[in-house]
PDB file of N, CA and C in Angstrom:
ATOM      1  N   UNK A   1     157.658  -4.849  72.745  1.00  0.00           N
ATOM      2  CA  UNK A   1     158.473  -4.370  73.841  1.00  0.00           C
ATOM      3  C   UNK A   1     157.617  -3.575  74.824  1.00  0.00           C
ATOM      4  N   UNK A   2     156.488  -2.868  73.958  1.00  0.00           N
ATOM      5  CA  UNK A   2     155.782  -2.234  75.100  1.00  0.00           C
ATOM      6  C   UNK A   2     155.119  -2.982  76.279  1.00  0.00           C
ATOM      7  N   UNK A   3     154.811  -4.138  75.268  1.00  0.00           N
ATOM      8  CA  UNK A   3     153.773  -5.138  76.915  1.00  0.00           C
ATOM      9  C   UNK A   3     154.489  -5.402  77.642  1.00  0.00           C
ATOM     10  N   UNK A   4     155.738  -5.589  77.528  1.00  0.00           N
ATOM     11  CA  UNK A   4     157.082  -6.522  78.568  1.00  0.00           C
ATOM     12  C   UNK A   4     157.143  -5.407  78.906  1.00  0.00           C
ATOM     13  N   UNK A   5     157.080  -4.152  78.764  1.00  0.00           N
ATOM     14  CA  UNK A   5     157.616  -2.883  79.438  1.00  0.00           C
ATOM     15  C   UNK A   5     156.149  -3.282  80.750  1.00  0.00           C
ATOM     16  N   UNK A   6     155.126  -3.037  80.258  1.00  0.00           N
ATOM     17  CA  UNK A   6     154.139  -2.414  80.939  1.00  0.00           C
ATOM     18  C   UNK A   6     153.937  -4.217  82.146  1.00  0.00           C
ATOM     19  N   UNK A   7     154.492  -5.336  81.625  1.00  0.00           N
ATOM     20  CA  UNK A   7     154.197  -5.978  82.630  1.00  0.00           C
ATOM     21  C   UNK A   7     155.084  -6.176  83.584  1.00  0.00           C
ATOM     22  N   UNK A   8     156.490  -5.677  83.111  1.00  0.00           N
ATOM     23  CA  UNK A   8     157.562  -5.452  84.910  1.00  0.00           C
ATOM     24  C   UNK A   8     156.775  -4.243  85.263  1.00  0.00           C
ATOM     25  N   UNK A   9     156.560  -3.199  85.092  1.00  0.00           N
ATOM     26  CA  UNK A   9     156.141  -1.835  85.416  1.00  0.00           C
ATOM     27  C   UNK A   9     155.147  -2.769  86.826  1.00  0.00           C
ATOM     28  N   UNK A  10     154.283  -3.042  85.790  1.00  0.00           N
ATOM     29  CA  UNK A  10     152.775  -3.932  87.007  1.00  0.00           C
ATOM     30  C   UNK A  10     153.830  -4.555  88.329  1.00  0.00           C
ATOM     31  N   UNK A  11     154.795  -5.469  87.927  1.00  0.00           N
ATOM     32  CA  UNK A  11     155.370  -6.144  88.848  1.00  0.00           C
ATOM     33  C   UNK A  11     155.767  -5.643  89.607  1.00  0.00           C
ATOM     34  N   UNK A  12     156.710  -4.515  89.092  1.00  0.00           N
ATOM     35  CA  UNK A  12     157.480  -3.764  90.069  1.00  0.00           C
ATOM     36  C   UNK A  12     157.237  -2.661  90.586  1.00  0.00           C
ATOM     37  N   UNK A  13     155.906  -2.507  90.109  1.00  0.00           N
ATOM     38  CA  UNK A  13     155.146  -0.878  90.755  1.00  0.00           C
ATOM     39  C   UNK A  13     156.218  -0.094  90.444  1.00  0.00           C
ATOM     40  N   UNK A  14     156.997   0.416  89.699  1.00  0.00           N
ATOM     41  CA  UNK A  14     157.879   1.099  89.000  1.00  0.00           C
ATOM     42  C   UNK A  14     158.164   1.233  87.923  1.00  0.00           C
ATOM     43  N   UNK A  15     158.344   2.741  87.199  1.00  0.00           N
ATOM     44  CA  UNK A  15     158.228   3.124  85.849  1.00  0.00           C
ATOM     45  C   UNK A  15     159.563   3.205  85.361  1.00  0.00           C
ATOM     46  N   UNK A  16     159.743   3.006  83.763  1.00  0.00           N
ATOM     47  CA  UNK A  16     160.429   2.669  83.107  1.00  0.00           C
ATOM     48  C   UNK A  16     160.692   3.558  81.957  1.00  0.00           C
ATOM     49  N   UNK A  17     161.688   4.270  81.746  1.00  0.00           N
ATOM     50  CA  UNK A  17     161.738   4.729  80.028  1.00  0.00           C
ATOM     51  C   UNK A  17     162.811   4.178  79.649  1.00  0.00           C
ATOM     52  N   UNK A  18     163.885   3.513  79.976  1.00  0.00           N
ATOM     53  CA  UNK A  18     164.682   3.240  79.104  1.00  0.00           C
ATOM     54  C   UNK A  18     165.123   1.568  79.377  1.00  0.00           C
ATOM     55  N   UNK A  19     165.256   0.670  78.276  1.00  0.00           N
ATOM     56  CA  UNK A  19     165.939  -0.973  78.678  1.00  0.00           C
ATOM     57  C   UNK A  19     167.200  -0.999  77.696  1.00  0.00           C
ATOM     58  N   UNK A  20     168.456  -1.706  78.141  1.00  0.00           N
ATOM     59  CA  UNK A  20     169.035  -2.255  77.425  1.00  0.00           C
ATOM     60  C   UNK A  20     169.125  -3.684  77.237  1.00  0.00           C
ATOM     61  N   UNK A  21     169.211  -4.501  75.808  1.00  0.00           N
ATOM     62  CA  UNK A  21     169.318  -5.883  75.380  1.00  0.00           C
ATOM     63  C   UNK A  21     170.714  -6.246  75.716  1.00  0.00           C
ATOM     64  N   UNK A  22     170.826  -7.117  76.176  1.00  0.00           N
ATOM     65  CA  UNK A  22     171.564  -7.521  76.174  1.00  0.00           C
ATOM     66  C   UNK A  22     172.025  -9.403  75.975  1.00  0.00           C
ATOM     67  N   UNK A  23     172.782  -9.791  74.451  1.00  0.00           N
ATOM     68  CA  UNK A  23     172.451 -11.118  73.909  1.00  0.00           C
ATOM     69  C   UNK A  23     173.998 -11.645  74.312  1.00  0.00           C
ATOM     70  N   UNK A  24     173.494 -13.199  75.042  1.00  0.00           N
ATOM     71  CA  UNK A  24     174.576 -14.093  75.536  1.00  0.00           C
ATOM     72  C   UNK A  24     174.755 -15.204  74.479  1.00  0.00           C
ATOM     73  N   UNK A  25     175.004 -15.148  73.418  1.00  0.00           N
ATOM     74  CA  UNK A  25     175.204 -16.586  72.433  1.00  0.00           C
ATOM     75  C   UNK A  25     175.074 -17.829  72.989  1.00  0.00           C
ATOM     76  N   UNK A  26     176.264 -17.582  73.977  1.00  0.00           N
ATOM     77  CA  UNK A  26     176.610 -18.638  74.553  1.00  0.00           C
ATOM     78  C   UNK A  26     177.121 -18.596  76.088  1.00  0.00           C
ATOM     79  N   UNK A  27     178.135 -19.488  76.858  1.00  0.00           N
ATOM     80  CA  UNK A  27     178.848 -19.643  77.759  1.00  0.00           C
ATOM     81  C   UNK A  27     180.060 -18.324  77.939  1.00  0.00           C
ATOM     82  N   UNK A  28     180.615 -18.526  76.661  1.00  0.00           N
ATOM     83  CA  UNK A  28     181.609 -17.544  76.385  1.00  0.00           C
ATOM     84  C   UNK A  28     181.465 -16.113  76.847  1.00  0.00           C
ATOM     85  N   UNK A  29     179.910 -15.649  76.532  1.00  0.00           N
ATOM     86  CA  UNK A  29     179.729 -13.952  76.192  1.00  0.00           C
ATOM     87  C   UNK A  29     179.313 -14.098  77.595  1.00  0.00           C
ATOM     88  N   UNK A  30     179.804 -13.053  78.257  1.00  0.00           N
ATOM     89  CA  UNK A  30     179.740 -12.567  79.935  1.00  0.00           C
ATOM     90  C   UNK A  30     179.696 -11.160  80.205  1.00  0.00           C
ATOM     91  N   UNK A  31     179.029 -10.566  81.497  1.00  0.00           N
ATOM     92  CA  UNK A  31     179.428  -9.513  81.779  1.00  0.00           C
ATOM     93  C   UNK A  31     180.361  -9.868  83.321  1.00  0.00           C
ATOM     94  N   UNK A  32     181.411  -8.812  83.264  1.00  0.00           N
ATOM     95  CA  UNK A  32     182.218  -8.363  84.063  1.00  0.00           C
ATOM     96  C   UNK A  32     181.447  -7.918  85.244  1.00  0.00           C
ATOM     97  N   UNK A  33     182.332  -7.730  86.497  1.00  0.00           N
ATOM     98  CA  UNK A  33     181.774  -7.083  88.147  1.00  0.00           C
ATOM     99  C   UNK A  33     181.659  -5.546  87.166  1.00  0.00           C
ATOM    100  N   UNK A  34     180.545  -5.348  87.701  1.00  0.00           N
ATOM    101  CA  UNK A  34     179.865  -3.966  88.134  1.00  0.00           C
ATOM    102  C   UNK A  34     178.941  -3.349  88.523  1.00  0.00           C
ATOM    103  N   UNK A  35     178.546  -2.071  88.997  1.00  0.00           N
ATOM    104  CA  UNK A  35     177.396  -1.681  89.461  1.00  0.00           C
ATOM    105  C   UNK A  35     176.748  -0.523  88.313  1.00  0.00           C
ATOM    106  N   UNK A  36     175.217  -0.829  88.487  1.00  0.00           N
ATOM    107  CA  UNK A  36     174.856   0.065  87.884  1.00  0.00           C
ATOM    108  C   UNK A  36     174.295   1.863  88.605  1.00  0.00           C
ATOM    109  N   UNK A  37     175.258   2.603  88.754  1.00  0.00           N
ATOM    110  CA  UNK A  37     175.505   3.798  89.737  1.00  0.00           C
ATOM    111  C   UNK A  37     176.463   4.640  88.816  1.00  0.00           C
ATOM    112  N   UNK A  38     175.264   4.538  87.536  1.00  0.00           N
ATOM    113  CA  UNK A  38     175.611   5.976  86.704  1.00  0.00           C
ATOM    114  C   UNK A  38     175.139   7.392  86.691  1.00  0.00           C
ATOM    115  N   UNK A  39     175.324   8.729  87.084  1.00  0.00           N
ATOM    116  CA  UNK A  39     174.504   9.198  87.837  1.00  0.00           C
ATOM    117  C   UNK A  39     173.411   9.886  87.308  1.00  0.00           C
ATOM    118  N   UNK A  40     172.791   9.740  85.970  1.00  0.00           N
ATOM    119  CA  UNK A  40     172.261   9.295  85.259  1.00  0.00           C
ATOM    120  C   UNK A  40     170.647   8.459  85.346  1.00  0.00           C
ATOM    121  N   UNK A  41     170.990   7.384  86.486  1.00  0.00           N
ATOM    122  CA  UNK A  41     169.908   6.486  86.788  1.00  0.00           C
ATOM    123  C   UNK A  41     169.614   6.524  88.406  1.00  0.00           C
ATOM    124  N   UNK A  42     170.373   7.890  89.160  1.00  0.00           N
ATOM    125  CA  UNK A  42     169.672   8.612  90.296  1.00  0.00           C
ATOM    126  C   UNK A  42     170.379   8.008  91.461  1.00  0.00           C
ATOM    127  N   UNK A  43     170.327   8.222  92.686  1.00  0.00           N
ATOM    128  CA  UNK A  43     170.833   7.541  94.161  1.00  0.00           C
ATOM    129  C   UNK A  43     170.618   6.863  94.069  1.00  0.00           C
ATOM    130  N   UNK A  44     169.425   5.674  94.022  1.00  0.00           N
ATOM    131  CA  UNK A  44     168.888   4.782  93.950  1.00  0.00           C
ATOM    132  C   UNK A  44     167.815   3.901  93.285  1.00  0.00           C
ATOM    133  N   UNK A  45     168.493   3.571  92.327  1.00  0.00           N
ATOM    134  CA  UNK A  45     168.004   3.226  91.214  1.00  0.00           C
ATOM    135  C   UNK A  45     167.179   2.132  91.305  1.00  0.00           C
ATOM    136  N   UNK A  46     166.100   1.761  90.766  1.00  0.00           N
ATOM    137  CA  UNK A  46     165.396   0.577  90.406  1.00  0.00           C
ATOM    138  C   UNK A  46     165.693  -0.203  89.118  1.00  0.00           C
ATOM    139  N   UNK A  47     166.377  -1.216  88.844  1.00  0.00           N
ATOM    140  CA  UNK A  47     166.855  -2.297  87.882  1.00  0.00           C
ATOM    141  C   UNK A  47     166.300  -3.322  87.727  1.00  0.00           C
ATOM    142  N   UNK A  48     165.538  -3.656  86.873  1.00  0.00           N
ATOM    143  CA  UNK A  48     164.857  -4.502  86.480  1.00  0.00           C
ATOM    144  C   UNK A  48     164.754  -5.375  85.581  1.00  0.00           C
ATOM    145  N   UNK A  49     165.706  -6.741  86.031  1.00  0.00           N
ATOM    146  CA  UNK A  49     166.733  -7.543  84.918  1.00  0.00           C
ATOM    147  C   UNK A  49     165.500  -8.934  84.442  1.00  0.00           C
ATOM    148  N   UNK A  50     164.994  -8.692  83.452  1.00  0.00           N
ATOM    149  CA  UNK A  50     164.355  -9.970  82.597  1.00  0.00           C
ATOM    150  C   UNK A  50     165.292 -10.931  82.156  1.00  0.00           C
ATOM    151  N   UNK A  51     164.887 -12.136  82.308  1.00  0.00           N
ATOM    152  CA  UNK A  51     166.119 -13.179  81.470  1.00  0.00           C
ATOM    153  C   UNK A  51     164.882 -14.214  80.855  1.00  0.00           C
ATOM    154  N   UNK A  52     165.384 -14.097  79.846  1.00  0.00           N
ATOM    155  CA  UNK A  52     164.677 -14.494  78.353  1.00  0.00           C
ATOM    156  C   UNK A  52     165.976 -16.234  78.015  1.00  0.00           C
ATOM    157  N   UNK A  53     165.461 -17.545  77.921  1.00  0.00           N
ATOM    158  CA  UNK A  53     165.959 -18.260  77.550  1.00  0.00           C
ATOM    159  C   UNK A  53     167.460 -19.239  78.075  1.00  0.00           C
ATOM    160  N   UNK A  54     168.269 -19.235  78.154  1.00  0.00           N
ATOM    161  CA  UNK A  54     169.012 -20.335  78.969  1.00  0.00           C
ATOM    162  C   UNK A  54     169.280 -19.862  80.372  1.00  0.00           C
ATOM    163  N   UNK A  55     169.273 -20.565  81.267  1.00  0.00           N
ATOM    164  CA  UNK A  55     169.607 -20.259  82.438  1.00  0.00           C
ATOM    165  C   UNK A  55     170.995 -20.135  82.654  1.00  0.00           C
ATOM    166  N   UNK A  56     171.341 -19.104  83.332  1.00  0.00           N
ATOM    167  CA  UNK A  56     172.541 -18.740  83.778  1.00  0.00           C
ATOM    168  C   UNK A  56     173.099 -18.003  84.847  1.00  0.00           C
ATOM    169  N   UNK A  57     174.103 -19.081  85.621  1.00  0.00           N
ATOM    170  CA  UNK A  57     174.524 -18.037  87.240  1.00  0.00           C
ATOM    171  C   UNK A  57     174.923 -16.373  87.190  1.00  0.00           C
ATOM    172  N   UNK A  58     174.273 -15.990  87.716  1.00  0.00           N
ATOM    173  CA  UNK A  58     174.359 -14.304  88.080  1.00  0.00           C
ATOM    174  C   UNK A  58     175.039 -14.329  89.972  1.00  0.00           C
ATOM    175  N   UNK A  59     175.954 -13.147  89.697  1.00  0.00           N
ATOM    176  CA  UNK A  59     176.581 -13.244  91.298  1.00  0.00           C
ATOM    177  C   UNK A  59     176.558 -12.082  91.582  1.00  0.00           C
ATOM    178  N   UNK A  60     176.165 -11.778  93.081  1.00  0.00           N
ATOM    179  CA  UNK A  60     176.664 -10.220  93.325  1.00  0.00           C
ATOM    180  C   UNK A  60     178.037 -10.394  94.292  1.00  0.00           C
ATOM    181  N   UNK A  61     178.592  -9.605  94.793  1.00  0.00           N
ATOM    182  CA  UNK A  61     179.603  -9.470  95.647  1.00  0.00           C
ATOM    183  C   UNK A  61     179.929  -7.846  96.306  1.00  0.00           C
ATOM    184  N   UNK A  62     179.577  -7.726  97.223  1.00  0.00           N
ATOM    185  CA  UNK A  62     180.252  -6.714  98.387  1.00  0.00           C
ATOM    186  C   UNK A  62     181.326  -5.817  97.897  1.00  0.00           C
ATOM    187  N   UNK A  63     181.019  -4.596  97.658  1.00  0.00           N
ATOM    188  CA  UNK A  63     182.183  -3.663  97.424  1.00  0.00           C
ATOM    189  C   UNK A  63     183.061  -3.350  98.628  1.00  0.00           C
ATOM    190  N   UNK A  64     182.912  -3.587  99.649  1.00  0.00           N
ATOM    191  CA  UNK A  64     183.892  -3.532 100.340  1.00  0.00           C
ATOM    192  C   UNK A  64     184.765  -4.882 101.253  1.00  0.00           C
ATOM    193  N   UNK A  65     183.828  -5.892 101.058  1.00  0.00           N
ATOM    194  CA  UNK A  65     185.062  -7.306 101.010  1.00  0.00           C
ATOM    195  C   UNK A  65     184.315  -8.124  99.374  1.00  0.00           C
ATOM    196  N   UNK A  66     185.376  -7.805  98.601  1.00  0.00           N
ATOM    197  CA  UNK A  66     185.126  -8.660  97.620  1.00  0.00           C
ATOM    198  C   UNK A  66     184.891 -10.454  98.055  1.00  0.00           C
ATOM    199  N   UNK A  67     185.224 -11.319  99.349  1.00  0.00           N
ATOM    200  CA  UNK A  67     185.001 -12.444  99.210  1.00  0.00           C
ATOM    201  C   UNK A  67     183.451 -12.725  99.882  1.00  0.00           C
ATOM    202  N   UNK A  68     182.654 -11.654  99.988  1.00  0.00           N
ATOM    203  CA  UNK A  68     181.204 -12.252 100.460  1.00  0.00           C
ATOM    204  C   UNK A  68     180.731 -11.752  99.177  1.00  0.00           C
ATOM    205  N   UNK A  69     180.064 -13.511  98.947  1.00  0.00           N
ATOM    206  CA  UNK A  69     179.429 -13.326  97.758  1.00  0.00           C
ATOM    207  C   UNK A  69     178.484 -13.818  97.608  1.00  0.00           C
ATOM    208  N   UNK A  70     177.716 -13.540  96.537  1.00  0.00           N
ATOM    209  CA  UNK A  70     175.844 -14.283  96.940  1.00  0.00           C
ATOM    210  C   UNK A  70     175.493 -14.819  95.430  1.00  0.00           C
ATOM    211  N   UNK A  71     175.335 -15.771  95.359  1.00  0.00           N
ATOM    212  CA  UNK A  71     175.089 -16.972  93.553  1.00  0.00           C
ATOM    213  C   UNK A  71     173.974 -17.153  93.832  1.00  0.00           C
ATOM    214  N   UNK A  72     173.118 -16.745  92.896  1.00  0.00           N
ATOM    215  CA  UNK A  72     171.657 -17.129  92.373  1.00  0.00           C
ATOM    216  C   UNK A  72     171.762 -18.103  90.784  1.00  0.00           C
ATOM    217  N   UNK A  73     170.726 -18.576  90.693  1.00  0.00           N
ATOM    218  CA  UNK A  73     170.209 -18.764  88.925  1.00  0.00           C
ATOM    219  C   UNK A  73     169.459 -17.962  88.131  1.00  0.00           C
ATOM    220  N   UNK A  74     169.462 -17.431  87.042  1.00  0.00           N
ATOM    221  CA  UNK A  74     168.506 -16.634  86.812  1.00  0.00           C
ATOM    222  C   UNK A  74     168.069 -17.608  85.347  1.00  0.00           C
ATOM    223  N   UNK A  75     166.770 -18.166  85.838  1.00  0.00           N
ATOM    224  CA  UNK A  75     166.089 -18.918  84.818  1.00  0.00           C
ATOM    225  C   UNK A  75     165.649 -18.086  83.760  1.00  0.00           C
ATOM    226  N   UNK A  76     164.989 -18.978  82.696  1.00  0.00           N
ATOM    227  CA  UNK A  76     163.697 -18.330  82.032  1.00  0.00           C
ATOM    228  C   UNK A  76     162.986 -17.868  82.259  1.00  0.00           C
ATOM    229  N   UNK A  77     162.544 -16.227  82.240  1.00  0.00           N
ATOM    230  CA  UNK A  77     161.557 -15.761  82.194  1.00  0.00           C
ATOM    231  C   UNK A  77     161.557 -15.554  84.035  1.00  0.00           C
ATOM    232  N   UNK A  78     162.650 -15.080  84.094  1.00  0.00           N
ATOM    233  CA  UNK A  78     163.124 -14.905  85.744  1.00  0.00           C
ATOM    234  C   UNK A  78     162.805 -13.017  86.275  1.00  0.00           C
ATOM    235  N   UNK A  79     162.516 -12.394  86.744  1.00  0.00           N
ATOM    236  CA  UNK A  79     162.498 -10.856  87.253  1.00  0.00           C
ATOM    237  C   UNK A  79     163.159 -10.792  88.563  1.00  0.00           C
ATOM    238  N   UNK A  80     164.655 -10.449  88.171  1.00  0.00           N
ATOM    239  CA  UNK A  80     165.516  -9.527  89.378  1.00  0.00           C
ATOM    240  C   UNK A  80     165.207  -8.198  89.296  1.00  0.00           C
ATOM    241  N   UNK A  81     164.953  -7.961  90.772  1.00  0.00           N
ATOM    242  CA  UNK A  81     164.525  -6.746  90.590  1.00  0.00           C
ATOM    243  C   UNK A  81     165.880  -5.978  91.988  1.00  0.00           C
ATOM    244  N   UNK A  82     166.772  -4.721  91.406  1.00  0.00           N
ATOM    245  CA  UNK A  82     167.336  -4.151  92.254  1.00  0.00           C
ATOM    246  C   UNK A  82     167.364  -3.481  92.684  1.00  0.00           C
ATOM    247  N   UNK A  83     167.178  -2.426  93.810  1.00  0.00           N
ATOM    248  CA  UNK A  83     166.901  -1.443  94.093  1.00  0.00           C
ATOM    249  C   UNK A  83     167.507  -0.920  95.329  1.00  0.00           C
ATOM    250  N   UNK A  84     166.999   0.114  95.672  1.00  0.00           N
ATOM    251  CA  UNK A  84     168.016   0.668  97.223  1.00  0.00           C
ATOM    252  C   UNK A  84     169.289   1.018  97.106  1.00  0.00           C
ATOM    253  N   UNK A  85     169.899   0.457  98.164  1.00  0.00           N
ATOM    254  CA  UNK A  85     171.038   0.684  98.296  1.00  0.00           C
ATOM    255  C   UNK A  85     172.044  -0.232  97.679  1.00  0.00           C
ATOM    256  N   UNK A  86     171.215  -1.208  96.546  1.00  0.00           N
ATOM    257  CA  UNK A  86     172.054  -2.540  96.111  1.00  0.00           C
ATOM    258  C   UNK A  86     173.187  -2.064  95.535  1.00  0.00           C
ATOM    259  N   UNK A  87     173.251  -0.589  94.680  1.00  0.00           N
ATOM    260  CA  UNK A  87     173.886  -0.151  93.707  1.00  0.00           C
ATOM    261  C   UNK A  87     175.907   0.165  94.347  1.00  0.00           C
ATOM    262  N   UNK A  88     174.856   0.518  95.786  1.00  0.00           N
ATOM    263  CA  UNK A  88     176.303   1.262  96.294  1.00  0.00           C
ATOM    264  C   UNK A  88     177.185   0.556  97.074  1.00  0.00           C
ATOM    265  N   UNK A  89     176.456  -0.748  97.649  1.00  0.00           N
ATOM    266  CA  UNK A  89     177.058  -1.590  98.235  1.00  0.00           C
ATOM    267  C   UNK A  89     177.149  -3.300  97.768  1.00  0.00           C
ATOM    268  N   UNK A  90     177.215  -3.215  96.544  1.00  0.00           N
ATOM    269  CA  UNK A  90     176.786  -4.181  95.639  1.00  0.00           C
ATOM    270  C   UNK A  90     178.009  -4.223  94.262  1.00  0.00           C
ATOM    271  N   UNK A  91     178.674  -5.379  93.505  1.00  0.00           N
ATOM    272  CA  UNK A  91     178.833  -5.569  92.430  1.00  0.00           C
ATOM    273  C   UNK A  91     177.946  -6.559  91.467  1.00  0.00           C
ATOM    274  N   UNK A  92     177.647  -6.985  90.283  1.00  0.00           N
ATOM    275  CA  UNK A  92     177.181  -8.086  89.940  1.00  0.00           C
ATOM    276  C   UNK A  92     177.981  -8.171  88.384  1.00  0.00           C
ATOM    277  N   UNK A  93     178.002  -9.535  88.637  1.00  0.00           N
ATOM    278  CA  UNK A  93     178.089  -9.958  87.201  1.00  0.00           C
ATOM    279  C   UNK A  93     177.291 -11.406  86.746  1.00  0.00           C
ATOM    280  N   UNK A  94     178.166 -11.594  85.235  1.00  0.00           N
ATOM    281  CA  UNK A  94     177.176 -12.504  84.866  1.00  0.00           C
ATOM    282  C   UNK A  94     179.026 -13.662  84.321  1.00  0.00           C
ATOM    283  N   UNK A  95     178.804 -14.307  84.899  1.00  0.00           N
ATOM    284  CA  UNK A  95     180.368 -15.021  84.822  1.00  0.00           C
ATOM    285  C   UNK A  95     180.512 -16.068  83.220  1.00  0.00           C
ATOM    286  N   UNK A  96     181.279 -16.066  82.735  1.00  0.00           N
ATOM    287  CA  UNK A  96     181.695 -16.952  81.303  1.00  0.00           C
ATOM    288  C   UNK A  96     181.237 -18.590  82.113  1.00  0.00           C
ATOM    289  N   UNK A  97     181.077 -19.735  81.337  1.00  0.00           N
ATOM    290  CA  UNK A  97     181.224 -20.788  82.223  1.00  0.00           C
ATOM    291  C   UNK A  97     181.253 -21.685  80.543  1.00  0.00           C
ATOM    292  N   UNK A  98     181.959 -22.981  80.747  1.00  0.00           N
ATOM    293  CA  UNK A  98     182.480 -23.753  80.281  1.00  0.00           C
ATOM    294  C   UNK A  98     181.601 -24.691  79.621  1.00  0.00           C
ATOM    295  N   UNK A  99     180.782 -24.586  80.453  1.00  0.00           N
ATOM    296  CA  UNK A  99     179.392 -26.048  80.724  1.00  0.00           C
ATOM    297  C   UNK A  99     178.875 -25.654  79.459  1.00  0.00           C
ATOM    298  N   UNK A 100     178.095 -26.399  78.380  1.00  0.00           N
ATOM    299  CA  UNK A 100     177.371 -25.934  77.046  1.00  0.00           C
ATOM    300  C   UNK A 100     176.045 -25.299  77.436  1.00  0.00           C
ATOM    301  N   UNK A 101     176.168 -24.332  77.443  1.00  0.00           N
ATOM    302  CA  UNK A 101     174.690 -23.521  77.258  1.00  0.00           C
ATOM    303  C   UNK A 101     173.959 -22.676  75.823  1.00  0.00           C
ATOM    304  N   UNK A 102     172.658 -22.503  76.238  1.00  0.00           N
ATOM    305  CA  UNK A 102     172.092 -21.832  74.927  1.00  0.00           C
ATOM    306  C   UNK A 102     172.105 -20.674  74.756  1.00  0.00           C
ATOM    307  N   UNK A 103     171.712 -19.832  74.000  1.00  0.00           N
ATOM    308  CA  UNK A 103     171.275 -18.547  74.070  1.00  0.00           C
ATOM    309  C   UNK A 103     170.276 -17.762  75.549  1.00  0.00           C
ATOM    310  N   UNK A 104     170.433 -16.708  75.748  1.00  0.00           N
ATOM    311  CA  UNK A 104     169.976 -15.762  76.456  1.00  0.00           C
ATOM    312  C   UNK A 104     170.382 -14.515  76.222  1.00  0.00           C
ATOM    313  N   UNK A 105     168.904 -14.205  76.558  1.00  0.00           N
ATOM    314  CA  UNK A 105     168.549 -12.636  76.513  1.00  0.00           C
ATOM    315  C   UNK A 105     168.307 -11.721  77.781  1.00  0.00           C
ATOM    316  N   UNK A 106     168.835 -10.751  77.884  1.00  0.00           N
ATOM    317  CA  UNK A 106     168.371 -10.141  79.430  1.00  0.00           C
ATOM    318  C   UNK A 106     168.284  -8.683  78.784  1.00  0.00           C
ATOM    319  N   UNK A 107     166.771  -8.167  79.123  1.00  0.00           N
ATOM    320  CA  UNK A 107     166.140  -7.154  79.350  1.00  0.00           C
ATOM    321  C   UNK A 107     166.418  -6.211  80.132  1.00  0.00           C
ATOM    322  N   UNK A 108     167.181  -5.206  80.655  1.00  0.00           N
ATOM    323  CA  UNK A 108     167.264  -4.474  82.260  1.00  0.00           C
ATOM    324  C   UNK A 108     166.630  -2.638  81.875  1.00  0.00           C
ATOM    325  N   UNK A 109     165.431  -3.033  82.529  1.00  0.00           N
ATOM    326  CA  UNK A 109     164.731  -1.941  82.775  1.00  0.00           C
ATOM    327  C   UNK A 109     165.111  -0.908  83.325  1.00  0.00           C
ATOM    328  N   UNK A 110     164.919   0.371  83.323  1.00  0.00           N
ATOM    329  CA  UNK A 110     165.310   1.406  84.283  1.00  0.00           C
ATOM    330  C   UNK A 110     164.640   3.199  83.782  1.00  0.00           C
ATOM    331  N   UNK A 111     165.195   3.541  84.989  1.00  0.00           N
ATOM    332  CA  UNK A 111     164.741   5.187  84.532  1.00  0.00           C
ATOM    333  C   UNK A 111     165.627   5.819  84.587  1.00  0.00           C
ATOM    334  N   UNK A 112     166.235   6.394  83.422  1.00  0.00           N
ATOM    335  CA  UNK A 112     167.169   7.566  83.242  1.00  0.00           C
ATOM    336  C   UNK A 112     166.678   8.755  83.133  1.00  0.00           C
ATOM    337  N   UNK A 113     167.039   9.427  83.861  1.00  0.00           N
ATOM    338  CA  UNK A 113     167.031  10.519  83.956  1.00  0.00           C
ATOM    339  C   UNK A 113     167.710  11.587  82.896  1.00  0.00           C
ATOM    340  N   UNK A 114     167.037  13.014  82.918  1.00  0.00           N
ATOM    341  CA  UNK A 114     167.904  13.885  81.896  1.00  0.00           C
ATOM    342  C   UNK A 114     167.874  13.543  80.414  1.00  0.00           C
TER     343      UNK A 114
END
């Protein structure tokens, strides 16, 4: 875990003490809209999402018109990196989908504070 720490760090010219795992079995296991703007991880946080193994659509959407919305893929071995003001004017999730997929893993880097 330390080298994957120390090689987003390189990427993202930004330091890291804390990641959470987070394991998708399948299609089924999803995360819900939200932002990460705990206050905890500061005004403006740097997020730094690894995805380890099946590809799967990630969406953000506009906190103040939920219908502008922006669909990426986040492959294997993919680095989203979030930062700025994404937190405050930003939702994301990771949506359930039907289609047969494999396992994935996502890494999300960050600095907590306190």
């Amino acid at each position: 875990m330390h080298a994957i720490r120390q090689r987003v760090e390189d990427l993202t010219g930004t330091s890291f003490n804390g990641v959470l795992l987070n394991l998708y079995r399948d299609g089924r296991d999803s995360m819900g809209w939200h932002s990460d703007d705990e206050p905890e991880l500061g005004r403006k946080p740097v997020i730094a999402s690894l995805s380890l193994g099946a590809p799967r659509r990630f969406v953000f959407r506009a906190l103040k018109n939920h219908a502008h919305k922006f669909r990426l893929i986040l492959n294997h071995d993919s680095l989203l990196i979030m930062s700025g003001e994404t937190q405050s004017h930003w939702q994301h999730a990771l949506p359930k989908t039907t289609k047969p997929v494999a396992t994935r893993i996502n890494l999300t880097f960050r600095w907590v504070y306190g």
